[in-house]
PDB file of N, CA and C in Angstrom:
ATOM      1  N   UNK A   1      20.600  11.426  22.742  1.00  0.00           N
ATOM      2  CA  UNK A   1      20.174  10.265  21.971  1.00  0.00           C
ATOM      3  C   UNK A   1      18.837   9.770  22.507  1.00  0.00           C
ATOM      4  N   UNK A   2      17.702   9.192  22.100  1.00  0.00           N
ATOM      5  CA  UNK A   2      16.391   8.816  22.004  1.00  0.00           C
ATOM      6  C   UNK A   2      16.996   7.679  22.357  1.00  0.00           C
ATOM      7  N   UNK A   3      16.180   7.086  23.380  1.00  0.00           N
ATOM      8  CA  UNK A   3      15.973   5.881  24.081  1.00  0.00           C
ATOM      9  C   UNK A   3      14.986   5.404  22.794  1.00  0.00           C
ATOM     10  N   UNK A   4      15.188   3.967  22.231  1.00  0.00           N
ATOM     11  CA  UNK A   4      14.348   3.386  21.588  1.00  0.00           C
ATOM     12  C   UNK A   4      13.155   2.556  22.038  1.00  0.00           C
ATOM     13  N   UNK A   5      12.781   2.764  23.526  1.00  0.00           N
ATOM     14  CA  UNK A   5      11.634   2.607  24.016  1.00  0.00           C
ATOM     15  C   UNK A   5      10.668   3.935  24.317  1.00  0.00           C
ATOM     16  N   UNK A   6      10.885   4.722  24.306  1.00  0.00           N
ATOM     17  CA  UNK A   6      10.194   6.087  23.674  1.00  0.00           C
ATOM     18  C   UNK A   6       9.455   6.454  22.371  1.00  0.00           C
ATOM     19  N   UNK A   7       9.887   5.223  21.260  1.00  0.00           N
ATOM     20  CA  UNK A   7       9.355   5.747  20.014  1.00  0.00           C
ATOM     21  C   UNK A   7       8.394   5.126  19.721  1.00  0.00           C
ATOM     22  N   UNK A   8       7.248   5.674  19.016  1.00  0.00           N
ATOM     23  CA  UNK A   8       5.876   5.100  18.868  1.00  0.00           C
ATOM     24  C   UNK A   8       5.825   4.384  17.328  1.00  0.00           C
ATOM     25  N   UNK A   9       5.121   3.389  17.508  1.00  0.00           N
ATOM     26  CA  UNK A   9       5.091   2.576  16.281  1.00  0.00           C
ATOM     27  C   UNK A   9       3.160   2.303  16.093  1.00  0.00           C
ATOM     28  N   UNK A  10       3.085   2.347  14.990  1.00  0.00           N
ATOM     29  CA  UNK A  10       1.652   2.029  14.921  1.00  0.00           C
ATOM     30  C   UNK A  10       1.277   0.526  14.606  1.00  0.00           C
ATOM     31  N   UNK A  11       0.124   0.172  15.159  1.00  0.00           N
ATOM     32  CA  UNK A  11       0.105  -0.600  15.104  1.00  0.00           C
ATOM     33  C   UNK A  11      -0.946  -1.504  13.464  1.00  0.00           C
ATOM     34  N   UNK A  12      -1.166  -1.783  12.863  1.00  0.00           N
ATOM     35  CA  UNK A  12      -1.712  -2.187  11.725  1.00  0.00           C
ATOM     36  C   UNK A  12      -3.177  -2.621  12.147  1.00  0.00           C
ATOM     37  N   UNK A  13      -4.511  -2.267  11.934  1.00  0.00           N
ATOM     38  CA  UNK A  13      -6.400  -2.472  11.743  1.00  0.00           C
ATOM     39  C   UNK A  13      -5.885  -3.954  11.288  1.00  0.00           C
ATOM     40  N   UNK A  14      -6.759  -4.998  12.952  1.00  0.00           N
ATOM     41  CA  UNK A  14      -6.913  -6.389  12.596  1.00  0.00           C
ATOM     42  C   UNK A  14      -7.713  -6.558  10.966  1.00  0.00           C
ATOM     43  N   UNK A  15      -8.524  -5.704  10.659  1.00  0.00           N
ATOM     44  CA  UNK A  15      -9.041  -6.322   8.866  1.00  0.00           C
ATOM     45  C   UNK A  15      -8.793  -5.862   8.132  1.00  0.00           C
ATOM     46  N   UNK A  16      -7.954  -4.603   8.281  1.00  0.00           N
ATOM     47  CA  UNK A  16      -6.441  -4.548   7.545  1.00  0.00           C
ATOM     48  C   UNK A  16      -5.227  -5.343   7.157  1.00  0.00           C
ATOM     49  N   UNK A  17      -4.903  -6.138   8.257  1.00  0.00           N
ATOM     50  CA  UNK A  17      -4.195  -7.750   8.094  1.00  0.00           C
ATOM     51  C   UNK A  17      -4.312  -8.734   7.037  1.00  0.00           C
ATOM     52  N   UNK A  18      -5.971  -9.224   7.673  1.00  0.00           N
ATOM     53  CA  UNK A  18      -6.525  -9.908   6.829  1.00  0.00           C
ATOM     54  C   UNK A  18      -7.151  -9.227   5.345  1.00  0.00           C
ATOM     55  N   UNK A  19      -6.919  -8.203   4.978  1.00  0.00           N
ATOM     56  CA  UNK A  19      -6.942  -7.833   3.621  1.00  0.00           C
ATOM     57  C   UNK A  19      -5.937  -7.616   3.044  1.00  0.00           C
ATOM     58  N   UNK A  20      -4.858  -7.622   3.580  1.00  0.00           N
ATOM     59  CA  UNK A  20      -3.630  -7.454   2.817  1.00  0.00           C
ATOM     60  C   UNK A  20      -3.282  -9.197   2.695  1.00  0.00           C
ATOM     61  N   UNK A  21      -3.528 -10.242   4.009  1.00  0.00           N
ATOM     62  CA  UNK A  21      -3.274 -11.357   3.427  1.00  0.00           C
ATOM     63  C   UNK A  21      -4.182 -11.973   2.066  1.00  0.00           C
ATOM     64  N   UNK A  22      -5.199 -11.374   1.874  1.00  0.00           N
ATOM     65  CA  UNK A  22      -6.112 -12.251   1.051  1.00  0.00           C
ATOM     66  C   UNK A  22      -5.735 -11.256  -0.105  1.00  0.00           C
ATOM     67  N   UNK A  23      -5.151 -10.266  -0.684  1.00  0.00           N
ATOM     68  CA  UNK A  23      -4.715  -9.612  -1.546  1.00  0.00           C
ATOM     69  C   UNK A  23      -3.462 -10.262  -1.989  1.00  0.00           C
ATOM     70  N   UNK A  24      -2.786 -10.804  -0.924  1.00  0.00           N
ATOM     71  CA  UNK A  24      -1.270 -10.869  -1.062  1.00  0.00           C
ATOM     72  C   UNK A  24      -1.291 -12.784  -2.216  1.00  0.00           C
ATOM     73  N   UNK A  25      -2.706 -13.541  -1.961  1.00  0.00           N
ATOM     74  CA  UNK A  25      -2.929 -14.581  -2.706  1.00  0.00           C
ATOM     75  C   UNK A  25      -4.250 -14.155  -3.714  1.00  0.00           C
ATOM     76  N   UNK A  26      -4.338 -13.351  -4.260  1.00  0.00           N
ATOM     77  CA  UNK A  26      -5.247 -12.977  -5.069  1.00  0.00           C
ATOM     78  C   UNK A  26      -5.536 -13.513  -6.079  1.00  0.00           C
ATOM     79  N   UNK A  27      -6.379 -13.775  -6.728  1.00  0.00           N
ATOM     80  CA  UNK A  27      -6.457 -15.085  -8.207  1.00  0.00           C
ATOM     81  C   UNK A  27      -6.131 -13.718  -9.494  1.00  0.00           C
ATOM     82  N   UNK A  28      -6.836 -12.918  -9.168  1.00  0.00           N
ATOM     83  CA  UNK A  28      -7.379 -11.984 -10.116  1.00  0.00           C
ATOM     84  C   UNK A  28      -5.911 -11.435 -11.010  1.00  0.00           C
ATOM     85  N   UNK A  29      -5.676 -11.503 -12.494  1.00  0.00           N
ATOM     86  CA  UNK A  29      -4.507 -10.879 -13.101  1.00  0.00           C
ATOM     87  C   UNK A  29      -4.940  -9.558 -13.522  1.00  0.00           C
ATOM     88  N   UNK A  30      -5.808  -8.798 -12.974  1.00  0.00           N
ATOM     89  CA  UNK A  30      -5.086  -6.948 -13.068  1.00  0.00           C
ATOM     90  C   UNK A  30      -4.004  -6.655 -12.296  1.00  0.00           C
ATOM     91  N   UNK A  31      -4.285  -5.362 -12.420  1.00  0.00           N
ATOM     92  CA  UNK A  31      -3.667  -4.328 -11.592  1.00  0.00           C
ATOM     93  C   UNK A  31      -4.504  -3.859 -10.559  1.00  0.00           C
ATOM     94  N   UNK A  32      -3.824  -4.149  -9.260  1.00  0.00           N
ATOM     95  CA  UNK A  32      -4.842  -3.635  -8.275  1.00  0.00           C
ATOM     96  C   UNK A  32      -3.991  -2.976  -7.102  1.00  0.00           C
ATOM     97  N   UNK A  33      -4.886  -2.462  -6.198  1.00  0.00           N
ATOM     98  CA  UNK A  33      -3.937  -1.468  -5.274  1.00  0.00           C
ATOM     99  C   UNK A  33      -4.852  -1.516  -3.915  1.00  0.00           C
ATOM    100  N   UNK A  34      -4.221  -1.266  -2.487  1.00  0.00           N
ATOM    101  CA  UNK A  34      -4.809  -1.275  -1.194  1.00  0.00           C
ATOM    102  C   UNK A  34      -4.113   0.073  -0.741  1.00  0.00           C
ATOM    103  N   UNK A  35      -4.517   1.454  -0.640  1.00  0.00           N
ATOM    104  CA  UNK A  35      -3.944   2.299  -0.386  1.00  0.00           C
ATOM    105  C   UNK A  35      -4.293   2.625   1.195  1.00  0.00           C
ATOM    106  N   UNK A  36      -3.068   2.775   2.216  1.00  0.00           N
ATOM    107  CA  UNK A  36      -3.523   2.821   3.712  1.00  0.00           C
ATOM    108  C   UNK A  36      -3.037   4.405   3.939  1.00  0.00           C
ATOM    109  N   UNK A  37      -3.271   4.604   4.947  1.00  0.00           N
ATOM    110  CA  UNK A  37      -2.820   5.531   5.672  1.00  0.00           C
ATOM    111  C   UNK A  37      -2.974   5.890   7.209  1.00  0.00           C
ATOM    112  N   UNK A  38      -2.269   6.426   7.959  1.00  0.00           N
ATOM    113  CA  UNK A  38      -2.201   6.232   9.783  1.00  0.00           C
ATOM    114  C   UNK A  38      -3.252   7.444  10.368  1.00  0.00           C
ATOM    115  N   UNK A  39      -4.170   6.823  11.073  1.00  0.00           N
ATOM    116  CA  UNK A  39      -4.854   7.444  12.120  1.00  0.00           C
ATOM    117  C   UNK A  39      -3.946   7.895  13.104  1.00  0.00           C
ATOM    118  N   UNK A  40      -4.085   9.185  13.264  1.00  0.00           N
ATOM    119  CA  UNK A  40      -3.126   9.403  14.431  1.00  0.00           C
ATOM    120  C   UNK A  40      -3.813   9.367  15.667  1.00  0.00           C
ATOM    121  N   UNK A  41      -4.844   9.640  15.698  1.00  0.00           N
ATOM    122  CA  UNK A  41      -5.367   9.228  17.170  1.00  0.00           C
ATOM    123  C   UNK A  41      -5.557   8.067  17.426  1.00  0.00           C
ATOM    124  N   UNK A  42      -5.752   7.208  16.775  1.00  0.00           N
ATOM    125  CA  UNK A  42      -5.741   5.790  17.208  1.00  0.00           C
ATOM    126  C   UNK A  42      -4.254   5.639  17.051  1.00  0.00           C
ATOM    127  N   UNK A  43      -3.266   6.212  16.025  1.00  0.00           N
ATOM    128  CA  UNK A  43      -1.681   4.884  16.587  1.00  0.00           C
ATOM    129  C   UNK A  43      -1.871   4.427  15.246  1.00  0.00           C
ATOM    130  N   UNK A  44      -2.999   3.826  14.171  1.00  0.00           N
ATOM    131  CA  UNK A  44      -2.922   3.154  13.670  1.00  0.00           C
ATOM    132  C   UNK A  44      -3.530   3.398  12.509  1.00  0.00           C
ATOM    133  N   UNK A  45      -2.140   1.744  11.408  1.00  0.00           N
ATOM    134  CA  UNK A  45      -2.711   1.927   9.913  1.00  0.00           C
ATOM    135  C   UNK A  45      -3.605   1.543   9.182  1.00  0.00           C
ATOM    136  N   UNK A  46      -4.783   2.280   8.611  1.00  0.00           N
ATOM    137  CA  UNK A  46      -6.005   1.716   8.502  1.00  0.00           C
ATOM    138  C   UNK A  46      -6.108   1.756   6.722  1.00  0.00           C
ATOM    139  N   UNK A  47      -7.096   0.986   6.405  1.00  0.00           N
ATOM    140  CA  UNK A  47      -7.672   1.273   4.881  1.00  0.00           C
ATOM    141  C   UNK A  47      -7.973   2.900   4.702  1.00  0.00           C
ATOM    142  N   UNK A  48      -7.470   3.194   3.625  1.00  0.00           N
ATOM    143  CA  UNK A  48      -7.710   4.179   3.156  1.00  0.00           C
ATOM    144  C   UNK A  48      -8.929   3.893   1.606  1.00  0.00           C
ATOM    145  N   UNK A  49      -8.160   3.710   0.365  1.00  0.00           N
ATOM    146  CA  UNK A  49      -8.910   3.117  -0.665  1.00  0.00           C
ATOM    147  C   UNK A  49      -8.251   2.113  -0.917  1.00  0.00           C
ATOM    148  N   UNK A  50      -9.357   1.139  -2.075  1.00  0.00           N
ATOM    149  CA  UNK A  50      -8.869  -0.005  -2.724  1.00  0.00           C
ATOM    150  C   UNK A  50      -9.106   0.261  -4.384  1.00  0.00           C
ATOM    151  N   UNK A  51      -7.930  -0.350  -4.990  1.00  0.00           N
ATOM    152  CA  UNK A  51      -8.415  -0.323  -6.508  1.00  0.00           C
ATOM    153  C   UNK A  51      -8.270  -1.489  -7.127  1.00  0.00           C
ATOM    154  N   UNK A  52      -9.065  -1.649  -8.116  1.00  0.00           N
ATOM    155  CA  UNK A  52      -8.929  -2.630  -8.903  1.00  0.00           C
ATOM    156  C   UNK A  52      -8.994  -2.406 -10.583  1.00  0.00           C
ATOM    157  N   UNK A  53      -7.943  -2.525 -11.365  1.00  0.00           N
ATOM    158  CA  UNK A  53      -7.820  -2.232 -12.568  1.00  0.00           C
ATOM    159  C   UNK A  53      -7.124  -0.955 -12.751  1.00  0.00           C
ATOM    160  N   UNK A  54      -6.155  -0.651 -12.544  1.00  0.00           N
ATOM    161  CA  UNK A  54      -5.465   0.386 -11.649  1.00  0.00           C
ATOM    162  C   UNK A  54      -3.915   0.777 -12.276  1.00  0.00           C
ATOM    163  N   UNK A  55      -3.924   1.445 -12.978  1.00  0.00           N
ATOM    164  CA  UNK A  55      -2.235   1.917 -13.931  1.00  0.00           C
ATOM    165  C   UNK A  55      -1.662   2.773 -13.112  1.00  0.00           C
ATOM    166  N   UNK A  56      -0.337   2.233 -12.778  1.00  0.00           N
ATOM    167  CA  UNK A  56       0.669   2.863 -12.329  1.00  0.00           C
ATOM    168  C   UNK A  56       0.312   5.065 -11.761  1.00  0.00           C
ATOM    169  N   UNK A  57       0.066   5.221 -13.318  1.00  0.00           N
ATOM    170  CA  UNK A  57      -0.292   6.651 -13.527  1.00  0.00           C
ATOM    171  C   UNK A  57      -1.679   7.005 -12.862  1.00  0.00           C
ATOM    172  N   UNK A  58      -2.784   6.154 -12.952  1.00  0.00           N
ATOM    173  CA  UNK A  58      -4.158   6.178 -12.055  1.00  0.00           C
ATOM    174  C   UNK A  58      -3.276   6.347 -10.958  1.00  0.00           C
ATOM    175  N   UNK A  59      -2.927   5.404 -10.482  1.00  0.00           N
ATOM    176  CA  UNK A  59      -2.368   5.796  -8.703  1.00  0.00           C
ATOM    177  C   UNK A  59      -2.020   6.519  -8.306  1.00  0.00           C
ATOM    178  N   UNK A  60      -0.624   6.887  -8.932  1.00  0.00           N
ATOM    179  CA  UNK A  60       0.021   8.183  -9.238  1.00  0.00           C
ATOM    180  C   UNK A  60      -1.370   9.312  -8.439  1.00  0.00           C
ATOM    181  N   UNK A  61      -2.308   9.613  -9.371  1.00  0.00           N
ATOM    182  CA  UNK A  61      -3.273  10.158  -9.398  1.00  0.00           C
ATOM    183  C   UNK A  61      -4.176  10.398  -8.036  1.00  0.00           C
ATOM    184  N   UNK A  62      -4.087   9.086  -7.753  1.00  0.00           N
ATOM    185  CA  UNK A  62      -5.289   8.734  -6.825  1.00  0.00           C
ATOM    186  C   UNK A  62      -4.645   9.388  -5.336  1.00  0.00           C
ATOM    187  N   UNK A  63      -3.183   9.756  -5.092  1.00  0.00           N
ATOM    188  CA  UNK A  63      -2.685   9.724  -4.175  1.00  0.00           C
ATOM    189  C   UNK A  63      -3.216  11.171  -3.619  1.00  0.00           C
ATOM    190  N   UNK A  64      -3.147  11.380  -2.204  1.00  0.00           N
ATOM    191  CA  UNK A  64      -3.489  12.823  -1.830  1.00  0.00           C
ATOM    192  C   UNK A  64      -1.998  14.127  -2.082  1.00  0.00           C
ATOM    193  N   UNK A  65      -2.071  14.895  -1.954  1.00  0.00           N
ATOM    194  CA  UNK A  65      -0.726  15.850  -2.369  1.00  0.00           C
ATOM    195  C   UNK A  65      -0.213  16.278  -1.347  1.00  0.00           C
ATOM    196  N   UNK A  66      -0.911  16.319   0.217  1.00  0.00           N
ATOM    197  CA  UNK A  66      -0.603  17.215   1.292  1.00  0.00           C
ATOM    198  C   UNK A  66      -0.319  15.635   2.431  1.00  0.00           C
ATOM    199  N   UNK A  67      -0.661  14.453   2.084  1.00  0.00           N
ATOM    200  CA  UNK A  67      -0.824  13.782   3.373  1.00  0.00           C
ATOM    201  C   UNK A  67       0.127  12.411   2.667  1.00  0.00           C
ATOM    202  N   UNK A  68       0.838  11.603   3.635  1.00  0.00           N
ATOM    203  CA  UNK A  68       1.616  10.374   3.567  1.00  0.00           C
ATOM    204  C   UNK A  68       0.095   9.074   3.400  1.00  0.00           C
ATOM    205  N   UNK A  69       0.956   8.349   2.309  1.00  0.00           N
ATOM    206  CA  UNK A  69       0.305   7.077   1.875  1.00  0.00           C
ATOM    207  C   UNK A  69       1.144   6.018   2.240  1.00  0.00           C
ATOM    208  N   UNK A  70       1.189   4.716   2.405  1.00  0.00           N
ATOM    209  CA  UNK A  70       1.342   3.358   2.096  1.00  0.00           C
ATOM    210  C   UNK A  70       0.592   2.401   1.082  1.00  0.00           C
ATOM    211  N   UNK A  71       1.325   2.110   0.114  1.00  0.00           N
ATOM    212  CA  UNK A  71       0.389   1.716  -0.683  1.00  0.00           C
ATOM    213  C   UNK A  71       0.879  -0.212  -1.271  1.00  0.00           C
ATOM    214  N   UNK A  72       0.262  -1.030  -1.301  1.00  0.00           N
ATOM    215  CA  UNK A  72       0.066  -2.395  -1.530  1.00  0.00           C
ATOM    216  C   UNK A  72       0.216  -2.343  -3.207  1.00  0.00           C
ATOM    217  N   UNK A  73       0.779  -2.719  -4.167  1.00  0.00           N
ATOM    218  CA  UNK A  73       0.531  -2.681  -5.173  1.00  0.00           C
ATOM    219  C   UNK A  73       0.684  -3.960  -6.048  1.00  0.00           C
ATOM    220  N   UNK A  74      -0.504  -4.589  -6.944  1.00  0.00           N
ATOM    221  CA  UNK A  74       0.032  -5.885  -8.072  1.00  0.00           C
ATOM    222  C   UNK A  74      -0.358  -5.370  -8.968  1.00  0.00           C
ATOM    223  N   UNK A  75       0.809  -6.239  -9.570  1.00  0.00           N
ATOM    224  CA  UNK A  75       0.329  -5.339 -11.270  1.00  0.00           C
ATOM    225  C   UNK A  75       0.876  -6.668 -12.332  1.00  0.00           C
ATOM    226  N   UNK A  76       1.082  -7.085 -13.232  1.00  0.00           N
ATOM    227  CA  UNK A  76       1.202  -8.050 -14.448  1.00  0.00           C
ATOM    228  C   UNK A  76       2.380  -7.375 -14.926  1.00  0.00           C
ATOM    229  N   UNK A  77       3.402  -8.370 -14.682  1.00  0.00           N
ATOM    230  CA  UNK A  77       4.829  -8.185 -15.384  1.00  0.00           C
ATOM    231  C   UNK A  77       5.158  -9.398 -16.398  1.00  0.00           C
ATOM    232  N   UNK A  78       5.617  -9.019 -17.390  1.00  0.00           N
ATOM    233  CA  UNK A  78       5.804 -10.236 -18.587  1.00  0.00           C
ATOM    234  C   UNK A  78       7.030  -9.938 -18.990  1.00  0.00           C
ATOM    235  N   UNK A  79       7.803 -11.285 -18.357  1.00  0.00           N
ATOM    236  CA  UNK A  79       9.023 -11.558 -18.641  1.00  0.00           C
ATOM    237  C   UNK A  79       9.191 -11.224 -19.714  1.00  0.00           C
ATOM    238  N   UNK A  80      10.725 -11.127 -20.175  1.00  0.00           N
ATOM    239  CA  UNK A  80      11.380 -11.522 -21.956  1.00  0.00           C
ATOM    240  C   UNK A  80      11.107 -12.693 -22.335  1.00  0.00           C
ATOM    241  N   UNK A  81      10.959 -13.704 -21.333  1.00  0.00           N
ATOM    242  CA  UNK A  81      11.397 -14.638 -21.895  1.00  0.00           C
ATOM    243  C   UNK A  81       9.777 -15.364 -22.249  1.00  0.00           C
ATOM    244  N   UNK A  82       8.657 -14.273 -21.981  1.00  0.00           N
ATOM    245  CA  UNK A  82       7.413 -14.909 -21.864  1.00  0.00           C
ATOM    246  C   UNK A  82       6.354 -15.158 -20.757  1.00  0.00           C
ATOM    247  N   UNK A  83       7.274 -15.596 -19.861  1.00  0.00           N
ATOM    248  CA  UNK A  83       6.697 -15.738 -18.334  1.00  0.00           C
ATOM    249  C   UNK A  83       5.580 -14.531 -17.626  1.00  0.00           C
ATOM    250  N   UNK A  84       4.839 -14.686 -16.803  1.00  0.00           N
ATOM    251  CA  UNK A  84       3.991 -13.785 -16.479  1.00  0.00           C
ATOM    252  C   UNK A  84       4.106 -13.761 -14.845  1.00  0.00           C
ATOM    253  N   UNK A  85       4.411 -12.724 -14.344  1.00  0.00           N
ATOM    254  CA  UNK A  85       3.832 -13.033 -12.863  1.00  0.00           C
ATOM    255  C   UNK A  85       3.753 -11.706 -12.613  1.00  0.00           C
ATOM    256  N   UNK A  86       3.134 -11.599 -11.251  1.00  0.00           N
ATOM    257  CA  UNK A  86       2.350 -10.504 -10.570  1.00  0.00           C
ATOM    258  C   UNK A  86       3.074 -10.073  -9.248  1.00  0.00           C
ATOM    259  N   UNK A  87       4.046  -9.357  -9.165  1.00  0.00           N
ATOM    260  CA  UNK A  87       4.410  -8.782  -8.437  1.00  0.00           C
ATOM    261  C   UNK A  87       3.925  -7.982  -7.386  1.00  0.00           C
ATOM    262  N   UNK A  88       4.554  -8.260  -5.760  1.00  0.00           N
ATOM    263  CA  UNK A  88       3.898  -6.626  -4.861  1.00  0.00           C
ATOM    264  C   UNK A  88       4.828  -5.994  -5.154  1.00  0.00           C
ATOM    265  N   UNK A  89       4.571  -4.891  -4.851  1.00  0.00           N
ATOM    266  CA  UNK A  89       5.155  -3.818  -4.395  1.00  0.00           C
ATOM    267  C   UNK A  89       4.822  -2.819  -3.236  1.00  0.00           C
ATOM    268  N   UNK A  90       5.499  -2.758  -2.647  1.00  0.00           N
ATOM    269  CA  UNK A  90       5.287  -1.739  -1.170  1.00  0.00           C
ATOM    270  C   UNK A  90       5.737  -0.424  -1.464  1.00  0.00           C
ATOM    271  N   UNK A  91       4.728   0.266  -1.547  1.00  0.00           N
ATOM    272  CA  UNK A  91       4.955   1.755  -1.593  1.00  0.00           C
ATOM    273  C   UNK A  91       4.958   2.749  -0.348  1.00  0.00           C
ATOM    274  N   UNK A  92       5.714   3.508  -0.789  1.00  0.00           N
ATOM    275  CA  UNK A  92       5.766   4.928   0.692  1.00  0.00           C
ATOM    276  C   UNK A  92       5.816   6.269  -0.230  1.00  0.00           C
ATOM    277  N   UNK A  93       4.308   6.964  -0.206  1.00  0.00           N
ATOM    278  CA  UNK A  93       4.273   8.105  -0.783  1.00  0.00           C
ATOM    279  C   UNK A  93       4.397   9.030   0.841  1.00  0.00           C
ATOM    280  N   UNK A  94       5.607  10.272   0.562  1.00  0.00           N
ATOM    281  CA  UNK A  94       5.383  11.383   0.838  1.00  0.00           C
ATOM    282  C   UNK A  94       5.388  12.339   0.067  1.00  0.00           C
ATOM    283  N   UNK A  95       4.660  13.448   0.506  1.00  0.00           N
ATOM    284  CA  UNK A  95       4.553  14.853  -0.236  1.00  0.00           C
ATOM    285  C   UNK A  95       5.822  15.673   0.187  1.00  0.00           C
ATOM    286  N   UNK A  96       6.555  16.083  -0.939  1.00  0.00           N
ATOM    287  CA  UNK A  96       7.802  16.893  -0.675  1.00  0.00           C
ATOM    288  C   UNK A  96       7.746  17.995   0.905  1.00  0.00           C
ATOM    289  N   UNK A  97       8.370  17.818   1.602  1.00  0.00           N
ATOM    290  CA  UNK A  97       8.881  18.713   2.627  1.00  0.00           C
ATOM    291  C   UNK A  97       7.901  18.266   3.966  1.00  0.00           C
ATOM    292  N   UNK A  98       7.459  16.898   3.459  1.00  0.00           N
ATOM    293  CA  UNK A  98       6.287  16.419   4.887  1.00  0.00           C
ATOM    294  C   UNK A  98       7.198  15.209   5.220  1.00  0.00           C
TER     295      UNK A  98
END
């Protein structure tokens, strides 16, 4: 069994932080996206790309095929009942068998 002080955790790019907080209150109603991914020599999760105006299927797109993503996502959801709000979503792309 792995001692759980053995396992490495990365640590998150200080203006990485602060771009996910100032994303996370965003005025703007598109669709937008903060796509990260981990430096392995540094330990840590850094900006990869940013999008703005950004469909589900673009992303889809935008993702690499061979390497792991984290991805930030808002997008415009409209209730039944009318209502509008903008959801995150936290994504974890892997590529099959990685």
């Amino acid at each position: 069994m792995r001692d759980s002080e053995s396992l490495v955790v990365c640590d998150v790019a200080e203006d990485l932080v602060e771009k996910l907080r100032k994303f996370r209150f965003r005025k703007e109603t598109n669709n937008a996206a903060i796509i990260m991914k981990i430096d392995k020599d540094k330990q840590l999760v850094v900006l990869d790309e940013e999008h703005e105006g950004i469909s589900p299927d673009e992303l889809k797109d935008e993702l690499p095929e061979r390497q792991p993503r984290f991805i930030v996502y808002s997008y415009k959801y409209q209730h039944d009942d009318g209502r509008v709000s903008y959801p995150l979503c936290f994504i974890f792309s892997s590529p099959v068998g990685e």
